[in-house]
N, C-alpha and C. Protein backbone atom coordinates (compact mmCIF):
# COMPACT_ATOMS: atom_id res chain seq x y z
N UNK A 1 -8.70 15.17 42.12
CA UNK A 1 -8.29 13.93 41.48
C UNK A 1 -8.12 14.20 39.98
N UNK A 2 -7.14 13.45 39.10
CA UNK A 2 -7.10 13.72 38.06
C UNK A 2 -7.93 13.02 37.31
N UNK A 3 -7.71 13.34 35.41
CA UNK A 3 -9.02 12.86 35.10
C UNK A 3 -8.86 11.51 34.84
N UNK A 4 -6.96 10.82 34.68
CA UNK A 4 -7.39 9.69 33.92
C UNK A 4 -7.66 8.61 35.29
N UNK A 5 -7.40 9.09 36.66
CA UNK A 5 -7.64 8.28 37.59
C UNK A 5 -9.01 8.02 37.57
N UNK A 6 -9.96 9.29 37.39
CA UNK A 6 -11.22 9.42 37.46
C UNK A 6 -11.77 8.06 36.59
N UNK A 7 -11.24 8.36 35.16
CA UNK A 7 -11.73 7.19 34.51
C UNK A 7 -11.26 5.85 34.56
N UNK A 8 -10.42 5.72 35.72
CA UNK A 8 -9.99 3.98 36.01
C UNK A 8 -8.80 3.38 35.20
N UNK A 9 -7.84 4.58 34.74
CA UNK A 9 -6.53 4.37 34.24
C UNK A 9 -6.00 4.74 35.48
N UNK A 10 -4.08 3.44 35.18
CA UNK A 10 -3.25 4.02 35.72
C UNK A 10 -2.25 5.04 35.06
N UNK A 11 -1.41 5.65 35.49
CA UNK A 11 -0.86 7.07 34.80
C UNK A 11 0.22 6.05 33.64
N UNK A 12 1.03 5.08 33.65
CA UNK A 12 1.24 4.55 32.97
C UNK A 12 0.07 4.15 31.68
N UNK A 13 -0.65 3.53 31.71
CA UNK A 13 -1.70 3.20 30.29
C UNK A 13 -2.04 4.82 30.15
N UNK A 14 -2.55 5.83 30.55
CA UNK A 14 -2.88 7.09 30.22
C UNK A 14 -1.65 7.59 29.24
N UNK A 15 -0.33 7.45 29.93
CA UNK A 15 1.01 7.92 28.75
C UNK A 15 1.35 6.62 27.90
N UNK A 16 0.62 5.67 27.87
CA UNK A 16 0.81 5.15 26.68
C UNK A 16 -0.32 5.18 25.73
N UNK A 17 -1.06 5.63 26.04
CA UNK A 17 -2.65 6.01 24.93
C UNK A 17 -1.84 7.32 24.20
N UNK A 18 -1.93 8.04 25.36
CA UNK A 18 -1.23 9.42 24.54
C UNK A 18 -0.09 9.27 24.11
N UNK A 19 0.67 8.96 24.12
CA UNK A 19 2.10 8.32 23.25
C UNK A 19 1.49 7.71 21.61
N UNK A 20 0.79 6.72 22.23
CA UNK A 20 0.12 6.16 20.67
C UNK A 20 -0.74 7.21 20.03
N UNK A 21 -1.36 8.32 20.40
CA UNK A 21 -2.28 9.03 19.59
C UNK A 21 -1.09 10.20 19.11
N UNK A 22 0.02 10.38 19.69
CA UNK A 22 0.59 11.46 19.45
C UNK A 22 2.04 11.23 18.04
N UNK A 23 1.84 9.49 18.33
CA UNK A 23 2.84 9.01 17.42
C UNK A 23 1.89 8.55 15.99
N UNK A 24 0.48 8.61 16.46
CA UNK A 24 -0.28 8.53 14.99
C UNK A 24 -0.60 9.26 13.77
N UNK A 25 -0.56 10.47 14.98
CA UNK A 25 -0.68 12.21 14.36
C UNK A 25 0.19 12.19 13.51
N UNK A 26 1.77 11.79 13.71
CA UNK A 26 2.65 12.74 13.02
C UNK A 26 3.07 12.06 11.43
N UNK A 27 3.45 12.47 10.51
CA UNK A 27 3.20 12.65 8.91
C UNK A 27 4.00 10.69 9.03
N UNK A 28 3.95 10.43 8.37
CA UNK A 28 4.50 9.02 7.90
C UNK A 28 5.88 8.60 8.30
N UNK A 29 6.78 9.74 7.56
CA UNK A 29 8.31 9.50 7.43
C UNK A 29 9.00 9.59 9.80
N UNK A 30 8.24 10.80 9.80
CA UNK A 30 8.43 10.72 11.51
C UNK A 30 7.94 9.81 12.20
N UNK A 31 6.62 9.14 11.55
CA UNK A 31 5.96 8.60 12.91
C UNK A 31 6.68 6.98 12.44
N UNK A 32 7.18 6.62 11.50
CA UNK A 32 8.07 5.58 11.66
C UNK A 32 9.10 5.46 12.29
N UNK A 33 9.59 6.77 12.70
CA UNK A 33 10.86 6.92 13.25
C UNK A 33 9.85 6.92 14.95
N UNK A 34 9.52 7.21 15.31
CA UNK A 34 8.82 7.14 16.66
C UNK A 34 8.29 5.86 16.92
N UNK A 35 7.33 5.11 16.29
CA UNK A 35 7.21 4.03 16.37
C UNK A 35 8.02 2.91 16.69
N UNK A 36 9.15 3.26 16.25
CA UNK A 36 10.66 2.20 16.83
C UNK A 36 10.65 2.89 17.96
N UNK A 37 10.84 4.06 17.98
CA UNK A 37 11.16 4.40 19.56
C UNK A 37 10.24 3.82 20.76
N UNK A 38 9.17 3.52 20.22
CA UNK A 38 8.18 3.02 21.09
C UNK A 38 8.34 1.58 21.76
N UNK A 39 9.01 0.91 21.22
CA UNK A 39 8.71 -0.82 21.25
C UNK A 39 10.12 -0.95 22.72
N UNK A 40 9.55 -2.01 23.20
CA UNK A 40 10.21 -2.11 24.41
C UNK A 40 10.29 -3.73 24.61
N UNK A 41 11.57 -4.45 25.22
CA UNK A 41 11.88 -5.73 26.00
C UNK A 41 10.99 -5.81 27.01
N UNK A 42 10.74 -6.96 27.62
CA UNK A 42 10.80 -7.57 28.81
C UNK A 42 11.43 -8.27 29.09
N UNK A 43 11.74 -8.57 30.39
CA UNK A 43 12.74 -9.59 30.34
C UNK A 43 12.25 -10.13 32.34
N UNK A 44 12.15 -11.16 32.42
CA UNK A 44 11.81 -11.02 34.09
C UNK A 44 12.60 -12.19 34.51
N UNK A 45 12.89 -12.48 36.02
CA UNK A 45 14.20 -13.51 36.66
C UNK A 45 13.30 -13.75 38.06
N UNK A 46 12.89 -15.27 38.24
CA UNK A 46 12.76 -15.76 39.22
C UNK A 46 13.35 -15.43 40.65
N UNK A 47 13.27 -15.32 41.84
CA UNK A 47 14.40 -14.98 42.91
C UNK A 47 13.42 -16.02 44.12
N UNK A 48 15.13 -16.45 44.53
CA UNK A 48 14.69 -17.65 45.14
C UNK A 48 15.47 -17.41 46.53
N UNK A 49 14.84 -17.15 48.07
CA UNK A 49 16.02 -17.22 48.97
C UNK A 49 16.53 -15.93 48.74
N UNK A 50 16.43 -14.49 48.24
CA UNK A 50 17.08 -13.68 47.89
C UNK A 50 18.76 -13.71 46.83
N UNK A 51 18.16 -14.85 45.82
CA UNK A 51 18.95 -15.18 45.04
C UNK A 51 18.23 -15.54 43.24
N UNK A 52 19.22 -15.35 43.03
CA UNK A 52 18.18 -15.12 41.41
C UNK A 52 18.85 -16.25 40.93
N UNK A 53 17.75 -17.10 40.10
CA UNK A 53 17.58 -18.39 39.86
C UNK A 53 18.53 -18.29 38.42
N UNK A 54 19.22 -19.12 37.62
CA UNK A 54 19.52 -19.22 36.39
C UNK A 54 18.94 -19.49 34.98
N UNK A 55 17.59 -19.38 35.38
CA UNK A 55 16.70 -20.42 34.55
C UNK A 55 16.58 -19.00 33.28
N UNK A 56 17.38 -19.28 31.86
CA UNK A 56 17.14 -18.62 31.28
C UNK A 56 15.54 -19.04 30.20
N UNK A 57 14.72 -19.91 30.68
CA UNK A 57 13.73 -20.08 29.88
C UNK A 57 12.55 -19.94 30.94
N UNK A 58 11.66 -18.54 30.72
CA UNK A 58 11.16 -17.98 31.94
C UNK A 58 9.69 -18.52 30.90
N UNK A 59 9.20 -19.40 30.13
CA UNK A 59 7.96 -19.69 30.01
C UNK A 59 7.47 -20.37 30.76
N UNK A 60 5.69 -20.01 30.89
CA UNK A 60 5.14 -20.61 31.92
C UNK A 60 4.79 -22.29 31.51
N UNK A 61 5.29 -23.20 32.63
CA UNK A 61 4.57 -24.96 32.25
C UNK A 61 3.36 -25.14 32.57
């Protein structure tokens, strides 16, 4: 078994710990440039009936 399973990560949060420690390391001028690289959308769509709903305002009521 590996180790980060061992410790109750999934392999996703394990490469994003190490992503963040590896983008902390590096000198200022790079790790700003990585740091954008880092940031990510979500975006998620209701499906209704095997049909996807229109509702572009996906907050919860």
């Amino acid at each position: 078994m590996t180790f980060w399973k061992e410790a109750g990560l999934t392999y996703n949060r394990y490469a994003a710990i190490a992503a963040r420690a590896t983008r902390r390391a590096l000198k200022e001028d790079k790790r700003i440039l990585a740091e954008r690289r880092g940031t990510s959308e979500v975006r998620s769509a209701k499906w209704v009936d095997g049909k996807q709903e229109n509702n572009n305002d996906n907050s919860k009521k």
